[in-house]
N, C-alpha and C. Protein backbone atom coordinates (compact mmCIF):
# COMPACT_ATOMS: atom_id res chain seq x y z
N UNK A 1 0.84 -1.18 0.00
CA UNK A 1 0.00 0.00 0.00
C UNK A 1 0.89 1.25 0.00
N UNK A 2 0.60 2.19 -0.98
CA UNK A 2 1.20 3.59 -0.88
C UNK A 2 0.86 4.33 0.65
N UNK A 3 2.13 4.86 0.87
CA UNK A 3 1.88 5.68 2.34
C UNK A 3 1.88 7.12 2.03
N UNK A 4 1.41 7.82 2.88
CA UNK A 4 1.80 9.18 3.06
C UNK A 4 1.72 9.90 4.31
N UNK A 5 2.84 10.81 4.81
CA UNK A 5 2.71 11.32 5.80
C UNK A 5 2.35 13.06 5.57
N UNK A 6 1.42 13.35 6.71
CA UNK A 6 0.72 14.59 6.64
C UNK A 6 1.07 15.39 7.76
N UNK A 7 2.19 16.32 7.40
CA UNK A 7 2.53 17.50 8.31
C UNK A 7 1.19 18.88 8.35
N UNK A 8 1.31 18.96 9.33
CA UNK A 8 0.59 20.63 9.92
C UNK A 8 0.39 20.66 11.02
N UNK A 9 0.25 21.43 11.46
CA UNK A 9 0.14 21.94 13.31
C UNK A 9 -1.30 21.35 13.81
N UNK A 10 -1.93 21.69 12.49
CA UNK A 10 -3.48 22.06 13.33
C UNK A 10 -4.23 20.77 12.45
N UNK A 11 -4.65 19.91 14.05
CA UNK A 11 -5.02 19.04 13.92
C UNK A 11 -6.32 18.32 12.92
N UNK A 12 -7.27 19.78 12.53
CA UNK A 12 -8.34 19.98 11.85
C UNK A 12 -7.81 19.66 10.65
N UNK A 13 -6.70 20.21 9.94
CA UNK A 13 -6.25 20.04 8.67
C UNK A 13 -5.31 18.55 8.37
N UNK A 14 -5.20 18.20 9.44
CA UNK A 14 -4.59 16.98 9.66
C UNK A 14 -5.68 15.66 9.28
N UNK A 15 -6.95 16.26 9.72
CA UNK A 15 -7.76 15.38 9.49
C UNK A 15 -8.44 15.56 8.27
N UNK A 16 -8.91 16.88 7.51
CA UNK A 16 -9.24 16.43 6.53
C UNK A 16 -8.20 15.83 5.38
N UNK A 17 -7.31 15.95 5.42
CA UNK A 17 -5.57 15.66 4.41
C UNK A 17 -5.86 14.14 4.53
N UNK A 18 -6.17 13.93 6.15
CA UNK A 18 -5.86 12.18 5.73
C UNK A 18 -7.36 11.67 5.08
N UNK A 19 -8.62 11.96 5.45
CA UNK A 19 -10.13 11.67 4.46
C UNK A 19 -9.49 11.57 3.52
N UNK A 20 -9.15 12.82 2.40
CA UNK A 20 -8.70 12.67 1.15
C UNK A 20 -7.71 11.34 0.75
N UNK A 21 -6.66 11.46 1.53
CA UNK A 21 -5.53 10.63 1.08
C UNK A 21 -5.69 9.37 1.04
N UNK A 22 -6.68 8.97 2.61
CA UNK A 22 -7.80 7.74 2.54
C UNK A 22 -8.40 7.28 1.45
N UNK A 23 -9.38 7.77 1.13
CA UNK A 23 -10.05 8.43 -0.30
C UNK A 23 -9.04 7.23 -1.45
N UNK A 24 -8.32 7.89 -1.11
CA UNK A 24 -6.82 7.61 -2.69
C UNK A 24 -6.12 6.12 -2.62
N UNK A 25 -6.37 5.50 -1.21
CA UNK A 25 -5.85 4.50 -1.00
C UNK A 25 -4.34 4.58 -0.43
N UNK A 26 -3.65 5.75 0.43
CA UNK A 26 -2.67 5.54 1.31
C UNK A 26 -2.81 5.91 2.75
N UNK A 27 -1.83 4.44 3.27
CA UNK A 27 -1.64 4.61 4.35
C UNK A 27 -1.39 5.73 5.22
N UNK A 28 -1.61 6.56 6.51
CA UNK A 28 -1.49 7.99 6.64
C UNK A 28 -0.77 7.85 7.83
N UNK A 29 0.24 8.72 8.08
CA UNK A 29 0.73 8.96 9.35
C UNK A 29 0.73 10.49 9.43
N UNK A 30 1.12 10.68 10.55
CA UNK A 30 0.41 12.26 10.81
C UNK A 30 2.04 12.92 11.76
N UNK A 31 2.24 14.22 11.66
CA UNK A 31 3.32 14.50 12.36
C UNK A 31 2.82 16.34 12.64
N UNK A 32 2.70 16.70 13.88
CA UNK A 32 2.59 18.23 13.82
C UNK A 32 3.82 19.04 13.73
N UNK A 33 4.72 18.68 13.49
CA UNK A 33 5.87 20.12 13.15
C UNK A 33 6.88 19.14 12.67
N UNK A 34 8.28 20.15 11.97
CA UNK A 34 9.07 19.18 11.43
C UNK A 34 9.68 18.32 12.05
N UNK A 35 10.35 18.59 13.01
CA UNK A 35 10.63 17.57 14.56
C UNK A 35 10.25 16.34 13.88
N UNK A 36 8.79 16.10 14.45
CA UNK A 36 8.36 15.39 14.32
C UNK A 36 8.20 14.35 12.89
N UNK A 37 8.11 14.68 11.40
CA UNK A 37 8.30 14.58 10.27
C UNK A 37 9.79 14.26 10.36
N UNK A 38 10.73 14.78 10.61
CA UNK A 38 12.09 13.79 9.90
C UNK A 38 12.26 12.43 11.12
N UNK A 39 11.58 12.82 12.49
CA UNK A 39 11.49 11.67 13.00
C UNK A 39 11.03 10.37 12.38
N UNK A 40 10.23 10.62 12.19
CA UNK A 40 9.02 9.68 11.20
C UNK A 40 9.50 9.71 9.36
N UNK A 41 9.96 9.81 9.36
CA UNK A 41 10.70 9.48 7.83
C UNK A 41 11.79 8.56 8.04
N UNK A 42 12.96 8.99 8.94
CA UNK A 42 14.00 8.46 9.63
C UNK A 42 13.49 7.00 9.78
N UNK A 43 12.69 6.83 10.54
CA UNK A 43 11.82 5.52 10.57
C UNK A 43 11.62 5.12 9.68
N UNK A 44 10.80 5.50 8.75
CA UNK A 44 10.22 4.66 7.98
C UNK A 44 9.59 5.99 6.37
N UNK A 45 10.70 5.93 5.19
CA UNK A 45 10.36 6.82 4.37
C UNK A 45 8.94 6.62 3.86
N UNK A 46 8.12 7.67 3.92
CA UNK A 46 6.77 7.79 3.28
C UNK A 46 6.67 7.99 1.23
N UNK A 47 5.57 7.65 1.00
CA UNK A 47 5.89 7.41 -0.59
C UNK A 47 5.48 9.05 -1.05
N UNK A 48 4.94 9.77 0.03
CA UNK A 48 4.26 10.84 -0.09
C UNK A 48 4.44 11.92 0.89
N UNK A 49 4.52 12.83 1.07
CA UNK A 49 4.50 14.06 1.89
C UNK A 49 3.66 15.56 1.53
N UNK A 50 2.67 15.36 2.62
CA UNK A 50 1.83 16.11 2.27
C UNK A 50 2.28 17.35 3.25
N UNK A 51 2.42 18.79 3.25
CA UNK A 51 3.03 19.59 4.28
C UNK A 51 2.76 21.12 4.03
N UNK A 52 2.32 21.77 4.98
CA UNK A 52 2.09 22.95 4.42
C UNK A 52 3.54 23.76 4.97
């Protein structure tokens, strides 16, 4: 399954990003700031990055 991870602060936009991406058929992980995003790449690279 295609993944994608969805950066933004605000949790509202976090949630509609992943509906959509759902929608599309990828897996979603979620990260609120970059911190958090190269943590989670570091781990495990996403096929996608969604980020405002």
């Amino acid at each position: 399954m295609k993944t994608c991870l969805i950066v933004d602060d605000l949790r509202v936009i976090r949630m509609v990003a992943r509906r959509i991406m759902e929608e599309l058929s990828f897996e979603i992980a979620e990260a609120e700031d970059g911190r958090q995003a190269l943590e989670s790449c570091q781990k495990h690279m996403p096929d996608a990055i969604l980020l405002d």
